[in-house]
N, C-alpha and C. Protein backbone atom coordinates (compact mmCIF):
# COMPACT_ATOMS: atom_id res chain seq x y z
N UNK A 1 0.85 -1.18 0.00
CA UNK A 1 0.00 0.00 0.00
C UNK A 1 0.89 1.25 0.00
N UNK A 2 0.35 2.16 -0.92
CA UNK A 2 1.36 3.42 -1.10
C UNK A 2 0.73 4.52 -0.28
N UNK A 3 1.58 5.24 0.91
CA UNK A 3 0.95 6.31 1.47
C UNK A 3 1.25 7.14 0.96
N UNK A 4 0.46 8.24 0.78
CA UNK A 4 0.75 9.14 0.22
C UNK A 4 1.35 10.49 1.00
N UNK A 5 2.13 11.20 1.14
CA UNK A 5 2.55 12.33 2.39
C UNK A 5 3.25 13.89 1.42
N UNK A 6 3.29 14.97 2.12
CA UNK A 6 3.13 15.87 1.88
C UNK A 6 4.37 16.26 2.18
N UNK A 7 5.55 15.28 3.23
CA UNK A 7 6.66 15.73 3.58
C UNK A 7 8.04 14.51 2.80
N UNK A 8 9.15 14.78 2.79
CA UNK A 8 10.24 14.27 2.22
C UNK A 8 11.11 13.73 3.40
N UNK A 9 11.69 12.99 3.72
CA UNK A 9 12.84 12.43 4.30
C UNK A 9 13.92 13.17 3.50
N UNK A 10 15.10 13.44 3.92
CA UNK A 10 16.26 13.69 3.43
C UNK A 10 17.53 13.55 4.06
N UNK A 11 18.40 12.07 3.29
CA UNK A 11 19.05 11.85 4.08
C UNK A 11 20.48 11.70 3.76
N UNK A 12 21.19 11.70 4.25
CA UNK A 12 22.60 11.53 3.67
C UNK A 12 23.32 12.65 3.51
N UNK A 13 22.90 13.95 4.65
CA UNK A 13 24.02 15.06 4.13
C UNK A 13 24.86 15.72 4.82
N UNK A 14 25.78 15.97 3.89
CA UNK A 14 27.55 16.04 4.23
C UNK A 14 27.05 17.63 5.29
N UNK A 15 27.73 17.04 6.50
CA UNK A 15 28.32 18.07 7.04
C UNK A 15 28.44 19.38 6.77
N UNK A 16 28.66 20.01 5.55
CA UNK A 16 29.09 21.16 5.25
C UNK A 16 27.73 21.95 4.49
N UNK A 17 26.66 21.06 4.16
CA UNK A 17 25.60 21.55 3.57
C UNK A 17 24.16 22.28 5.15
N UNK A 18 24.32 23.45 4.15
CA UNK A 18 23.41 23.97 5.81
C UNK A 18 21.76 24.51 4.84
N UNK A 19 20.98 25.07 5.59
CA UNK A 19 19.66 24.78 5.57
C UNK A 19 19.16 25.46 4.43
N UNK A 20 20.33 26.40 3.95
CA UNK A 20 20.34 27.25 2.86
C UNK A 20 19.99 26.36 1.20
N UNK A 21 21.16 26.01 1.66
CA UNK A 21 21.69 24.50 0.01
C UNK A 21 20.37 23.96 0.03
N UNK A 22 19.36 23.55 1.10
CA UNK A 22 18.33 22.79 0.82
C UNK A 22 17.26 23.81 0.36
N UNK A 23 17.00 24.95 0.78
CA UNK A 23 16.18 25.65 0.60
C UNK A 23 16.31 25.89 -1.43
N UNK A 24 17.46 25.99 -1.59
CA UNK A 24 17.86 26.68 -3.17
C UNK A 24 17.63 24.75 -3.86
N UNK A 25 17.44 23.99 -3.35
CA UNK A 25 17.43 22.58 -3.80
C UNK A 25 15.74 22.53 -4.29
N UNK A 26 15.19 22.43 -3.23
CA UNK A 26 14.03 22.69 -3.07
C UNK A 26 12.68 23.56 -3.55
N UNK A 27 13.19 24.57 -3.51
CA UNK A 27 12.92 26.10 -4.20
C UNK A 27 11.74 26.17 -5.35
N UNK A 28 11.65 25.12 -6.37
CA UNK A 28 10.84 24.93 -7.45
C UNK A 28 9.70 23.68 -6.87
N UNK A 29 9.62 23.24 -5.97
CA UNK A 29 9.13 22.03 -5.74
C UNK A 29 7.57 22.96 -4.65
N UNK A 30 7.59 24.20 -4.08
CA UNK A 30 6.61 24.75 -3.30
C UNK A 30 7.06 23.98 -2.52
N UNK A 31 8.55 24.21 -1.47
CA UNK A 31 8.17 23.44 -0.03
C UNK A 31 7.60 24.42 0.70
N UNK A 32 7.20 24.52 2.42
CA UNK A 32 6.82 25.31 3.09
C UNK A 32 7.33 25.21 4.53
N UNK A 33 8.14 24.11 4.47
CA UNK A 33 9.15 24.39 5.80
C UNK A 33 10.21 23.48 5.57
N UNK A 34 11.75 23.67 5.94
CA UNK A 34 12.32 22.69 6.67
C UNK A 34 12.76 22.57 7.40
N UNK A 35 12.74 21.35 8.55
CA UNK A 35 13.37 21.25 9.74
C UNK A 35 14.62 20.58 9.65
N UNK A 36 15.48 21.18 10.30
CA UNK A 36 17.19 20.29 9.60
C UNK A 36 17.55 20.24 11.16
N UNK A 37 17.79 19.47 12.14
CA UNK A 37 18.33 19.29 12.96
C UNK A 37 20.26 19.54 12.80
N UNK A 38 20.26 20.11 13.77
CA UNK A 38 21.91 20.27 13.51
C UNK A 38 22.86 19.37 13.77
N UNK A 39 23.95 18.63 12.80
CA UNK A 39 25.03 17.62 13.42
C UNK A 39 24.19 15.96 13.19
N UNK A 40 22.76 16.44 12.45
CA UNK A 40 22.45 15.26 12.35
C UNK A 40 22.73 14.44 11.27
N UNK A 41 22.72 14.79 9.80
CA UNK A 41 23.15 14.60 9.16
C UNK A 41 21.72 14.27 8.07
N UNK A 42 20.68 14.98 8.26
CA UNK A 42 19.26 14.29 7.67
C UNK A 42 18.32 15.50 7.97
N UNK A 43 17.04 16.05 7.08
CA UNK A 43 16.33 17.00 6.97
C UNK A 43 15.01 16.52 6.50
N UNK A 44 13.76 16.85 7.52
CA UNK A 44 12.41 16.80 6.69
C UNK A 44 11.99 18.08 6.27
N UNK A 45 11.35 17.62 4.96
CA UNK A 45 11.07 18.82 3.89
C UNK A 45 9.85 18.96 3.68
N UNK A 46 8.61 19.81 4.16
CA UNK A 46 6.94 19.65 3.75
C UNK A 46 6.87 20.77 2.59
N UNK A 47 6.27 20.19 1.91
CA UNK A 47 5.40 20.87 0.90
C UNK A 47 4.50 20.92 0.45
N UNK A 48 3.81 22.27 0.01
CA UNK A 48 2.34 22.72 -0.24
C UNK A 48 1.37 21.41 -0.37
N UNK A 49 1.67 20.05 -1.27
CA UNK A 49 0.71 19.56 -1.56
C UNK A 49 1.67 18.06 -1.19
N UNK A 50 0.97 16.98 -1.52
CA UNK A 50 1.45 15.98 -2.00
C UNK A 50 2.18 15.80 -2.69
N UNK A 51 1.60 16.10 -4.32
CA UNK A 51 2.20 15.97 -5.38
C UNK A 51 3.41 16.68 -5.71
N UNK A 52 3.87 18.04 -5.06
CA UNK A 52 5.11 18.45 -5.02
C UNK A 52 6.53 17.29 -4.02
N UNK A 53 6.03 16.87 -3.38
CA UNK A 53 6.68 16.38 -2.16
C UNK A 53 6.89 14.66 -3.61
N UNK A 54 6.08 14.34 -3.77
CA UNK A 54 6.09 13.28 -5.23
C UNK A 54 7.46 13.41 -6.07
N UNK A 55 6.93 14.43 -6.28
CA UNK A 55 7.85 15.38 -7.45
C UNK A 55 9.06 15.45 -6.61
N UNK A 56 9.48 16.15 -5.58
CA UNK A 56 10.86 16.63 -5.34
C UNK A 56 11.51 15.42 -5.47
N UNK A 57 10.66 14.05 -4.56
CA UNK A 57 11.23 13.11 -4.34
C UNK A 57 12.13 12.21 -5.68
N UNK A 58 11.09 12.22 -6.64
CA UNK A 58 11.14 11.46 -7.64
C UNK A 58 12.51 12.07 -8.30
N UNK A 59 12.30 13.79 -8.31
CA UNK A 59 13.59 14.35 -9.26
C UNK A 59 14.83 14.42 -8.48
N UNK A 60 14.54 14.68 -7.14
CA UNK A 60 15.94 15.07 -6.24
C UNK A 60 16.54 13.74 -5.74
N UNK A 61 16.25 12.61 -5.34
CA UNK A 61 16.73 11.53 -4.91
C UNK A 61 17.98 11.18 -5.54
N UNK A 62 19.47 11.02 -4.92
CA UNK A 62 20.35 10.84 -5.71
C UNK A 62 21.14 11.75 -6.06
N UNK A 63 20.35 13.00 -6.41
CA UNK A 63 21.14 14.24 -6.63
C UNK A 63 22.88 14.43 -5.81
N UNK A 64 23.54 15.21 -6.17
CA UNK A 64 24.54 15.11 -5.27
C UNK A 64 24.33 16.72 -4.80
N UNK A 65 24.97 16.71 -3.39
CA UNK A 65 24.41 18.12 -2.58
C UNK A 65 26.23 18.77 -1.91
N UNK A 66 27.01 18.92 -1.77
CA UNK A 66 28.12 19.66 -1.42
C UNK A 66 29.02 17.77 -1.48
N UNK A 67 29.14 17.23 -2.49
CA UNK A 67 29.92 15.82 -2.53
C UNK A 67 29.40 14.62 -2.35
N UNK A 68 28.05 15.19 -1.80
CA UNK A 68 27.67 13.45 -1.66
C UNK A 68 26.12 13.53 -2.00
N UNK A 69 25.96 11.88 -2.61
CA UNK A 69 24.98 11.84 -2.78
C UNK A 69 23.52 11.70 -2.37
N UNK A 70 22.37 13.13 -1.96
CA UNK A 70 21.77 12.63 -1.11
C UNK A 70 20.47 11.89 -0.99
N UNK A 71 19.75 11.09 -0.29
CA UNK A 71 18.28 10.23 -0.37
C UNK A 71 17.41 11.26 -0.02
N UNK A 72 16.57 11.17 -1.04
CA UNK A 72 15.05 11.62 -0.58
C UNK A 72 14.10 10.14 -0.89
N UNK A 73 13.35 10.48 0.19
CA UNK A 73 12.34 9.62 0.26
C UNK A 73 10.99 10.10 0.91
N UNK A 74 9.66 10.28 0.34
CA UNK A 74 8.25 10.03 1.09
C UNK A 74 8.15 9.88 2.65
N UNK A 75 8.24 10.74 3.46
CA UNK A 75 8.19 10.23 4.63
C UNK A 75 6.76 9.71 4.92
N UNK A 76 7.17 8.92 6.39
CA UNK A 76 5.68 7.88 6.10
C UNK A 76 5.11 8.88 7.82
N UNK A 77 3.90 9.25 7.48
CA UNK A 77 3.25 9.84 8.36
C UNK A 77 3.21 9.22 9.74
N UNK A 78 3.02 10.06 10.88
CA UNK A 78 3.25 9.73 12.31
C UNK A 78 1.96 9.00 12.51
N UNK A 79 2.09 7.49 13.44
CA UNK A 79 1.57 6.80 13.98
C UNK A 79 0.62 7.53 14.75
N UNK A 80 -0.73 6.71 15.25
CA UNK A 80 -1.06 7.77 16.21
C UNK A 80 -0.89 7.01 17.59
N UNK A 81 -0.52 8.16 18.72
CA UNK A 81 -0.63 7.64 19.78
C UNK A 81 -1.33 6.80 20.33
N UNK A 82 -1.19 5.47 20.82
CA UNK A 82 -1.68 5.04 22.12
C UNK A 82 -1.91 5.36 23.37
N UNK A 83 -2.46 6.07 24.04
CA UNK A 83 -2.52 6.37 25.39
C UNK A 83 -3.20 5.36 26.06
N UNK A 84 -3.94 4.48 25.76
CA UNK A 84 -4.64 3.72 26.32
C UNK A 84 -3.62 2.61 27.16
């Protein structure tokens, strides 16, 4: 079953690439936020719709970003809590 999501996984990036490089990566795709944790080495990317987040994935995956090559992938939407 294919979920469908509105945000990107992004993973695999070098050290030296900061939140900027993703933003100018990104840029044509309508994202609307990203969160890049620092020293982590990985960034989620949301955008306007689905089908952009489709799109970035499909064209940017692989790309190379300051030397290395990085993964995008569909992130798979948050579980919902159990409290019970």
């Amino acid at each position: 079953m294919v979920t469908e999501s509105d945000t990107c996984f992004v993973g695999n990036i070098d050290g030296a690439v900061e939140e900027e490089d993703l933003e100018e990566l990104f840029d044509e795709f309508d994202y609307s936020e990203i969160r890049m944790p620092p020293g982590k080495g990985f960034a989620f990317v949301t955008f306007e719709s689905n089908e952009a987040a489709a799109k970035a994935q499909t064209e940017c995956n692989g790309k190379e970003l300051k030397g290395k090559a990085i993964r995008v992938a569909l992130a798979k939407p948050k579980a919902p809590r159990d409290d019970g």
